[in-house]
N, C-alpha and C. Protein backbone atom coordinates (compact mmCIF):
# COMPACT_ATOMS: atom_id res chain seq x y z
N UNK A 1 74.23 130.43 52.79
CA UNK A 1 75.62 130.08 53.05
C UNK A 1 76.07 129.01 52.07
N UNK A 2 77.01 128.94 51.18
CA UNK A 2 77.63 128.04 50.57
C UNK A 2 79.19 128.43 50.56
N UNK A 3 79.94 127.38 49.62
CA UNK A 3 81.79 127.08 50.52
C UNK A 3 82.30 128.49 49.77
N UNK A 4 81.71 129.36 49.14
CA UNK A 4 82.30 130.87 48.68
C UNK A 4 82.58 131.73 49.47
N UNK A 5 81.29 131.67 50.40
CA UNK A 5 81.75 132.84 51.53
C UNK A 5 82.10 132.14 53.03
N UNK A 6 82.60 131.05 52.54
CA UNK A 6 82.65 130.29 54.59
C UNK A 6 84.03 131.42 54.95
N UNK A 7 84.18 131.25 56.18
CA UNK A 7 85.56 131.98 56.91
C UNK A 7 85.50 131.92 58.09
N UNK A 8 86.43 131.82 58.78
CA UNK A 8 86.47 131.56 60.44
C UNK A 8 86.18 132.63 60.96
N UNK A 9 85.76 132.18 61.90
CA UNK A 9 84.94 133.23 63.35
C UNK A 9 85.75 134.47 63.74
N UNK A 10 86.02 135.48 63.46
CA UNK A 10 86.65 136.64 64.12
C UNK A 10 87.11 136.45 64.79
N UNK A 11 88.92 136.80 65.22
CA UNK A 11 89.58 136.71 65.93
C UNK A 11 90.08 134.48 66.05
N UNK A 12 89.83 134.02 65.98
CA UNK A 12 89.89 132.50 66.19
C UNK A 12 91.52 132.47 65.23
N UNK A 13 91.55 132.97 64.10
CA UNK A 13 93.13 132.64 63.15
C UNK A 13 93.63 133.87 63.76
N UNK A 14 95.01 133.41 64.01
CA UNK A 14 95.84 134.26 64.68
C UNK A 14 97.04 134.00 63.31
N UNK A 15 97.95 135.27 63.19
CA UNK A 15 99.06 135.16 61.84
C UNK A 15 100.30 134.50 62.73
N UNK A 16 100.86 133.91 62.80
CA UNK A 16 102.18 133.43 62.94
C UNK A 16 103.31 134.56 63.34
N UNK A 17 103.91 134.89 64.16
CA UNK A 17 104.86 135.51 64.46
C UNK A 17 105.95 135.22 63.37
N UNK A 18 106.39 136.48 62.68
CA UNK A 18 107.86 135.86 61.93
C UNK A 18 109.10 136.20 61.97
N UNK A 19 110.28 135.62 62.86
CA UNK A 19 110.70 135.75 63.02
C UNK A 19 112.43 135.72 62.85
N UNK A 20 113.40 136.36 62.70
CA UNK A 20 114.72 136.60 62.31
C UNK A 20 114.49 137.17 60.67
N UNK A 21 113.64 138.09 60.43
CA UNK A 21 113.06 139.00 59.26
C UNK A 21 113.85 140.81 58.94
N UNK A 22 114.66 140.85 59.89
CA UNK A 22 115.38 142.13 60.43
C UNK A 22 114.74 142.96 60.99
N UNK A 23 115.69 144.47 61.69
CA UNK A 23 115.48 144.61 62.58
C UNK A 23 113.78 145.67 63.17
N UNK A 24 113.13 145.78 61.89
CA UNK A 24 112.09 146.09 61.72
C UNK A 24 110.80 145.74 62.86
N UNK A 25 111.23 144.25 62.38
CA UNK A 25 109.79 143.26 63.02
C UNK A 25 109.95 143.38 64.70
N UNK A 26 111.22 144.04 64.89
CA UNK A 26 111.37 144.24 66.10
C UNK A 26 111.45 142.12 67.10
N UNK A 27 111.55 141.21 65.75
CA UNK A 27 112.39 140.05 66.36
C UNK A 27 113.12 139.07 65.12
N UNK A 28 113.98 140.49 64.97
CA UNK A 28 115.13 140.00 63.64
C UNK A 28 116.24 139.77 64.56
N UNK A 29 117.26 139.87 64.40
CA UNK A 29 118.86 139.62 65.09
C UNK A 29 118.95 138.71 65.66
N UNK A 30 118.41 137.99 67.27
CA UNK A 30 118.59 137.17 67.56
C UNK A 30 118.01 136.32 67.25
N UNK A 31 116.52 136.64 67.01
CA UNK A 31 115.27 135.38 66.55
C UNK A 31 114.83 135.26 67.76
N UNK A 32 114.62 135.62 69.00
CA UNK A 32 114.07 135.40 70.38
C UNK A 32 114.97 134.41 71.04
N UNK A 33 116.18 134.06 70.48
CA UNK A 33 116.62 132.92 71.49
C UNK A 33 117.50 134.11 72.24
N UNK A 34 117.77 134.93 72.65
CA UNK A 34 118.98 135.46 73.41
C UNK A 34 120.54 135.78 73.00
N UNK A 35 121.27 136.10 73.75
CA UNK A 35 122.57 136.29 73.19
C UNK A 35 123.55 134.64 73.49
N UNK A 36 124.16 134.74 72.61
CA UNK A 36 125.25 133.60 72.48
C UNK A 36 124.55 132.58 73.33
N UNK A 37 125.58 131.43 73.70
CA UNK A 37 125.51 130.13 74.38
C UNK A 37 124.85 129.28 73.58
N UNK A 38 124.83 127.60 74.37
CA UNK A 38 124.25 126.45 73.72
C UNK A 38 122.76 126.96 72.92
N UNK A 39 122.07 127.14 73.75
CA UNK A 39 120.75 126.96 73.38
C UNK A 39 120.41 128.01 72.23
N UNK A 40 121.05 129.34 71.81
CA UNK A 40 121.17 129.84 70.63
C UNK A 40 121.32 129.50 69.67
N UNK A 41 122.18 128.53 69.39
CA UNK A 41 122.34 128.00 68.42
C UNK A 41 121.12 126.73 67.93
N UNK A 42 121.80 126.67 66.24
CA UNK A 42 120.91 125.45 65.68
C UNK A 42 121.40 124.30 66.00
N UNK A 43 120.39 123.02 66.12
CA UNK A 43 120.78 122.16 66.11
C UNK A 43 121.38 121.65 68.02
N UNK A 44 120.96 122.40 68.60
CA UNK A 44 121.08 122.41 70.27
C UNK A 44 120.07 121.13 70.18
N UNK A 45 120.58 120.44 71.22
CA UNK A 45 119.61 119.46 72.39
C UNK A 45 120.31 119.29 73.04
N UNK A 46 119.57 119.23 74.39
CA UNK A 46 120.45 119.00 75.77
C UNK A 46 120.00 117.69 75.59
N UNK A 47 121.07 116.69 76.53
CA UNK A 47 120.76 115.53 76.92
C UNK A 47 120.09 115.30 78.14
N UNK A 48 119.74 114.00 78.44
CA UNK A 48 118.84 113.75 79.12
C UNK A 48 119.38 113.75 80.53
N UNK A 49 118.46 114.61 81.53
CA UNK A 49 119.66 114.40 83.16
C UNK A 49 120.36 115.92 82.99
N UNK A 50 120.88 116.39 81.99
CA UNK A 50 122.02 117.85 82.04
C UNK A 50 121.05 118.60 83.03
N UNK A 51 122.18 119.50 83.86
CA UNK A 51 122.05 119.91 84.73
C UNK A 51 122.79 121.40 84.86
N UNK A 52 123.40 121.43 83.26
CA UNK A 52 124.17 122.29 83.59
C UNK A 52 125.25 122.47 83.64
N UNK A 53 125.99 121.65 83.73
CA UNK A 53 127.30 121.38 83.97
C UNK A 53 127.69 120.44 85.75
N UNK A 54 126.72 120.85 86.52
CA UNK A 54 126.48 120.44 87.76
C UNK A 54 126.34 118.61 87.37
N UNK A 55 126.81 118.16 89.10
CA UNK A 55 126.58 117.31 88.77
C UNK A 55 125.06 116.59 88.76
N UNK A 56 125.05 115.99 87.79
CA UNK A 56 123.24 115.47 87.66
C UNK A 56 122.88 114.60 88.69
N UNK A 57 121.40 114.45 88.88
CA UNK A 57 121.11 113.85 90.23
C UNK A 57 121.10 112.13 90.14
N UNK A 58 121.00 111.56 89.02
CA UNK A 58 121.27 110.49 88.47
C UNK A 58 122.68 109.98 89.17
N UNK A 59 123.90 111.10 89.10
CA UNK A 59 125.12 110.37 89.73
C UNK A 59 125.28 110.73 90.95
N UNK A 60 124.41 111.88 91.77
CA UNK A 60 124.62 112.43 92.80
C UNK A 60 123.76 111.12 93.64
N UNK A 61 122.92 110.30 93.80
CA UNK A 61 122.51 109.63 94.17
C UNK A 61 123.29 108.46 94.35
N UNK A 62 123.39 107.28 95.44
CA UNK A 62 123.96 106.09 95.41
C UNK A 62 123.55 105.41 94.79
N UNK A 63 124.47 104.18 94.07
CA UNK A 63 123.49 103.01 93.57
C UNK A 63 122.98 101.87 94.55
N UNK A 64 121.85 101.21 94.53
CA UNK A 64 121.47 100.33 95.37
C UNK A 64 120.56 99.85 95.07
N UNK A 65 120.18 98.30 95.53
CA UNK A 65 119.08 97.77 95.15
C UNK A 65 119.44 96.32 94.42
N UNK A 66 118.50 95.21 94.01
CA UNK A 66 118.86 94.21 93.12
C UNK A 66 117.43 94.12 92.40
N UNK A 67 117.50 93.33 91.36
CA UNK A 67 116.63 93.12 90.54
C UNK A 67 116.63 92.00 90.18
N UNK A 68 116.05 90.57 90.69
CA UNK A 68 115.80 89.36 90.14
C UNK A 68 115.11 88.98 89.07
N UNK A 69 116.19 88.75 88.00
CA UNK A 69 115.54 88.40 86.59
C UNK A 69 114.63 86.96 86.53
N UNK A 70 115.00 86.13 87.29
CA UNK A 70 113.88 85.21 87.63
C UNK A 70 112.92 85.33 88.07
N UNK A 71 112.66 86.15 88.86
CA UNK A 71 111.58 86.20 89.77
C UNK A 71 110.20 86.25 88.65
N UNK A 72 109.06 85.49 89.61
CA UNK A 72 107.64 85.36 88.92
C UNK A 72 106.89 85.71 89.74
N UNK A 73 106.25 86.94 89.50
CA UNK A 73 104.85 87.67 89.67
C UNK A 73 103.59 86.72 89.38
N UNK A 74 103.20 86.80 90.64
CA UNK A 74 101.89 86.23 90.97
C UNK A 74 100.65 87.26 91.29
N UNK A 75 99.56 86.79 90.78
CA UNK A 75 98.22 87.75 91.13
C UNK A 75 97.69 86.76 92.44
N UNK A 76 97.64 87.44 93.58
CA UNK A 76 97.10 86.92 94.92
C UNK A 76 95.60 86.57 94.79
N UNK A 77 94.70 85.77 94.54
CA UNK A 77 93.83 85.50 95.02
C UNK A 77 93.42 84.83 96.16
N UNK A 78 92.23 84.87 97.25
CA UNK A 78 92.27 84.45 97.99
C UNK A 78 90.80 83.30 97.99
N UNK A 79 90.73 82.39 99.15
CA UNK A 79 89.69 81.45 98.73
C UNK A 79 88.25 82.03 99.28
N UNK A 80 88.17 83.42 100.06
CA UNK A 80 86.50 83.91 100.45
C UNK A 80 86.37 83.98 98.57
N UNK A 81 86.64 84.59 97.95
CA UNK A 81 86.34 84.96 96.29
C UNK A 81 86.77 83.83 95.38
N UNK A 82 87.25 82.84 95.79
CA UNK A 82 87.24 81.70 95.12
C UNK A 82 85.85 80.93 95.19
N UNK A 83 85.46 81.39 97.02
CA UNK A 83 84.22 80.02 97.28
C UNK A 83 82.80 81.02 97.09
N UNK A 84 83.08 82.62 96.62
CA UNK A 84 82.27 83.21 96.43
C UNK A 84 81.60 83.49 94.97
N UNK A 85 82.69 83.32 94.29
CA UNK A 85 82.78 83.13 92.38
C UNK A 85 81.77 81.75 92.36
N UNK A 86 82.37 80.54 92.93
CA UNK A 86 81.93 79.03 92.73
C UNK A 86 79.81 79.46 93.18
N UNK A 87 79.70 79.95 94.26
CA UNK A 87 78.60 80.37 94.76
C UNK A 87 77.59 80.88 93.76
N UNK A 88 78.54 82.05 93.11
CA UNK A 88 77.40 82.51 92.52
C UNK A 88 76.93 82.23 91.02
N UNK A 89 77.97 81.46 90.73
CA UNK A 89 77.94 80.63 89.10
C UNK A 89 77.50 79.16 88.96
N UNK A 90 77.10 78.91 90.60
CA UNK A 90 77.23 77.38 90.73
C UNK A 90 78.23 76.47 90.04
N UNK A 91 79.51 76.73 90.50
CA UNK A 91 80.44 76.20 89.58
C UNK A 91 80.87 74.92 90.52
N UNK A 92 81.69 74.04 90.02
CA UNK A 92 82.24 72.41 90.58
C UNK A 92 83.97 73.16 90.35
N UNK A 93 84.52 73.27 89.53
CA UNK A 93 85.94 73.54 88.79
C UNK A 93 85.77 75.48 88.57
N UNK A 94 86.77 76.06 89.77
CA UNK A 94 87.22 77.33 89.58
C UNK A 94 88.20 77.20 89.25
N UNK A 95 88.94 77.56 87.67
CA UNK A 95 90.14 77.67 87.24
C UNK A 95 90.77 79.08 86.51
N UNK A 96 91.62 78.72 86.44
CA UNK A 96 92.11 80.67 85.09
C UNK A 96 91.11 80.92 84.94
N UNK A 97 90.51 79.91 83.62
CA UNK A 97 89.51 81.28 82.81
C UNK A 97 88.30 81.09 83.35
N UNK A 98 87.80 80.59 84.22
CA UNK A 98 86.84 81.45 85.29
C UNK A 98 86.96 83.07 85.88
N UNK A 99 88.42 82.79 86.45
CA UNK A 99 88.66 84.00 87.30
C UNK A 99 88.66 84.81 86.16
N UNK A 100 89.66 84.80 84.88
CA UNK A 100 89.91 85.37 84.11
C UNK A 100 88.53 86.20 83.47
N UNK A 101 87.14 85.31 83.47
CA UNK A 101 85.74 85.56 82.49
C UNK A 101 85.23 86.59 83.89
N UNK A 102 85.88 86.63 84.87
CA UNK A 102 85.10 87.15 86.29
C UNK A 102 85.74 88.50 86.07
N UNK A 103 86.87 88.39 85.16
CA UNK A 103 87.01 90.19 85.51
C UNK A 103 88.50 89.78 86.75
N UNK A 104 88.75 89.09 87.36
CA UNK A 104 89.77 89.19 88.05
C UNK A 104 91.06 89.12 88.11
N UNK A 105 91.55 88.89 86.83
CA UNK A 105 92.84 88.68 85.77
C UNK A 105 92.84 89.23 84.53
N UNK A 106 93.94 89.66 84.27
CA UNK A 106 94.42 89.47 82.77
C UNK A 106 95.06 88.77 82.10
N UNK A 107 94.85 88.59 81.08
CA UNK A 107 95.54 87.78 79.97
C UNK A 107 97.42 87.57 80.07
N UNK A 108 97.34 86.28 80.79
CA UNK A 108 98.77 85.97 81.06
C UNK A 108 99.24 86.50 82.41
N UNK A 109 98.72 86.52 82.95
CA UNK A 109 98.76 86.37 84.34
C UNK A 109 99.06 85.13 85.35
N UNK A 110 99.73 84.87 85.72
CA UNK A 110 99.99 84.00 87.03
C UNK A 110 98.94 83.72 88.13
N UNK A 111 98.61 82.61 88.81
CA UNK A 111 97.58 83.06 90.05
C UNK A 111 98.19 82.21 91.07
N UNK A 112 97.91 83.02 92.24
CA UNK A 112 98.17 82.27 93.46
C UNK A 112 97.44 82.08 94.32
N UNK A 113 96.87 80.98 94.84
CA UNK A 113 95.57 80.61 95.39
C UNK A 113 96.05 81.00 97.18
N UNK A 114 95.41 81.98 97.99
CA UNK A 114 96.04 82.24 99.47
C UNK A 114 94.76 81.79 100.24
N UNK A 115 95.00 81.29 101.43
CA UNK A 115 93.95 80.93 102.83
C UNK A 115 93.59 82.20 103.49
N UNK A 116 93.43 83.11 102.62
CA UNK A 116 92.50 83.90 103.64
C UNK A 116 90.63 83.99 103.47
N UNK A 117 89.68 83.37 104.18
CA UNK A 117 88.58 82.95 103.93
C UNK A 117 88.65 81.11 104.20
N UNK A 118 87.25 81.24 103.83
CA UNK A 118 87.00 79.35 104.05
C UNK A 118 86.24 79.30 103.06
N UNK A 119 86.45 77.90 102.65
CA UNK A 119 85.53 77.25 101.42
C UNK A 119 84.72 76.40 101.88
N UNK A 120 83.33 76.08 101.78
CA UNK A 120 82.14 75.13 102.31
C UNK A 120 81.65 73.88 101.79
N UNK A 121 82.11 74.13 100.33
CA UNK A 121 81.53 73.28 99.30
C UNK A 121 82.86 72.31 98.42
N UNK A 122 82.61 71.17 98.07
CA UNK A 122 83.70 70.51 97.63
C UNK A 122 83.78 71.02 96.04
N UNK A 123 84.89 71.87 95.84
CA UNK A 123 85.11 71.83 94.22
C UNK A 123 86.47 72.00 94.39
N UNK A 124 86.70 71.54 92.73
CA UNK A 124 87.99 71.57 92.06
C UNK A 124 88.91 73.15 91.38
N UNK A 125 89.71 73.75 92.86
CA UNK A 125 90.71 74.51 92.23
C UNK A 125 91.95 74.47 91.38
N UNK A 126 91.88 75.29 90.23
CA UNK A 126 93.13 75.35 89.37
C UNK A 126 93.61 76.13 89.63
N UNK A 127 95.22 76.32 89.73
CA UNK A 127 95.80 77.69 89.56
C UNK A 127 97.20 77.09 89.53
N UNK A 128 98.22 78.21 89.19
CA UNK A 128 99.63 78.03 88.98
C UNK A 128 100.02 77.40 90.71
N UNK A 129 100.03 78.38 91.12
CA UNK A 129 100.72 78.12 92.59
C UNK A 129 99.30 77.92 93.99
N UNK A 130 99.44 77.76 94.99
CA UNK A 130 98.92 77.06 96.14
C UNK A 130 99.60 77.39 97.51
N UNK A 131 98.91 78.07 98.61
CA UNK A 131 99.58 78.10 99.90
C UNK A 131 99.79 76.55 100.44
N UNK A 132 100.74 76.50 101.67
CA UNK A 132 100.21 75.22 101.77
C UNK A 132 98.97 75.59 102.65
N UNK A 133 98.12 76.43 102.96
CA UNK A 133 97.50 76.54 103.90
C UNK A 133 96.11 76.52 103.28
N UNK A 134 96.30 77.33 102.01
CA UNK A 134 95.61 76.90 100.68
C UNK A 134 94.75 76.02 100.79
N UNK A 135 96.18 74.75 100.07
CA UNK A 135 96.05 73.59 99.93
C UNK A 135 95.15 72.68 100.86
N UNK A 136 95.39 73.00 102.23
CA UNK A 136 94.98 72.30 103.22
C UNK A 136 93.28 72.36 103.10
N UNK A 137 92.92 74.08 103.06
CA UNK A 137 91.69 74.09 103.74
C UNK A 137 90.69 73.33 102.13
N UNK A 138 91.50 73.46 101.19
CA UNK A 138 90.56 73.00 100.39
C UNK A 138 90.45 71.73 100.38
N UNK A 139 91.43 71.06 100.95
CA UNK A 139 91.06 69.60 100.63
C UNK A 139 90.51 68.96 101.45
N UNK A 140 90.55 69.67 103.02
CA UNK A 140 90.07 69.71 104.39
C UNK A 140 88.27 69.72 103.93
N UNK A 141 87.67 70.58 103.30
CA UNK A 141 86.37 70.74 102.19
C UNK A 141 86.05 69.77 101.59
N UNK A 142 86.74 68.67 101.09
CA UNK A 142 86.74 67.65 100.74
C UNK A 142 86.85 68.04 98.64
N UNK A 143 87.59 69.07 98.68
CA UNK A 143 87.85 69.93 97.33
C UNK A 143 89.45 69.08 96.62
N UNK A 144 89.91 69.78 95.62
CA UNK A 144 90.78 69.52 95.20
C UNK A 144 91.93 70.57 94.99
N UNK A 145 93.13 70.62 95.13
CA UNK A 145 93.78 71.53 94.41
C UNK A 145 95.03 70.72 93.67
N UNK A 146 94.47 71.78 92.69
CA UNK A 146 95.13 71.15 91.32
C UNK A 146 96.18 72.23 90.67
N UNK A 147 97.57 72.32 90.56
CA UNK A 147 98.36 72.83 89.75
C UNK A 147 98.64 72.42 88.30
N UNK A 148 98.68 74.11 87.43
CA UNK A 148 98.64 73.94 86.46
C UNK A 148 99.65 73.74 85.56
């Protein structure tokens, strides 16, 4: 075998249909699009939503709803996996890039420290935001919480 006689596998190349060639090829005249209307023609695109002429469901629907451009997304963490991270790293200071090196965040993320669980051991939490209930049990631990 060398590149003189290579050739594809039998049957695998298929020829191209060709079409608007006349009326021979048996798909000359129209070219397969049909008789008249939009989509016959060149240079057709429907827009986005057309329906037809009907009305589209975009306006058939009410508008409703608000969207607060302020608003800040927080990632919920809670303190059983705060005092369970500290546990198993022997850590003093759980902050971002703890959680962040743990796999539990991404890059630019927000965190919000929540009281669900208990903490045993006195260390120092970082994070953006704090329950106050949070707040309490960690310092209740004799811990810290610290905003960043």
């Amino acid at each position: 075998m060398n590149l003189s006689n290579l050739q594809p596998a039998p049957g695998s190349v298929k020829r191209n249909t060709r079409i608007g060639r006349g009326p021979g090829s048996g798909k000359g005249g129209t070219s397969t699009r049909g008789h008249k209307g939009a989509k016959s023609r060149s240079g057709y695109s429907r827009k986005i939503g057309f329906e037809g002429g009907q009305m589209p469901l975009q306006r058939r629907l009410p508008k409703f709803g608000f969207k607060n451009i302020n608003r800040v997304e927080y990632k919920a963490i809670n303190l059983d996996l705060i005092a369970a991270l500290a546990e198993a790293r022997n850590l003093q200071k759980v902050g971002v890039e703890e959680l962040r090196e743990a796999g539990y965040l991404r890059r630019g993320q927000l965190v919000k420290i929540l009281a669900n669980g208990n903490v045993n051991s006195a260390i120092t939490v970082e994070a953006n935001a704090f329950s106050a209930a949070a707040k309490a049990a960690i310092e209740a631990a004799g811990g810290t919480a610290q905003t960043v």
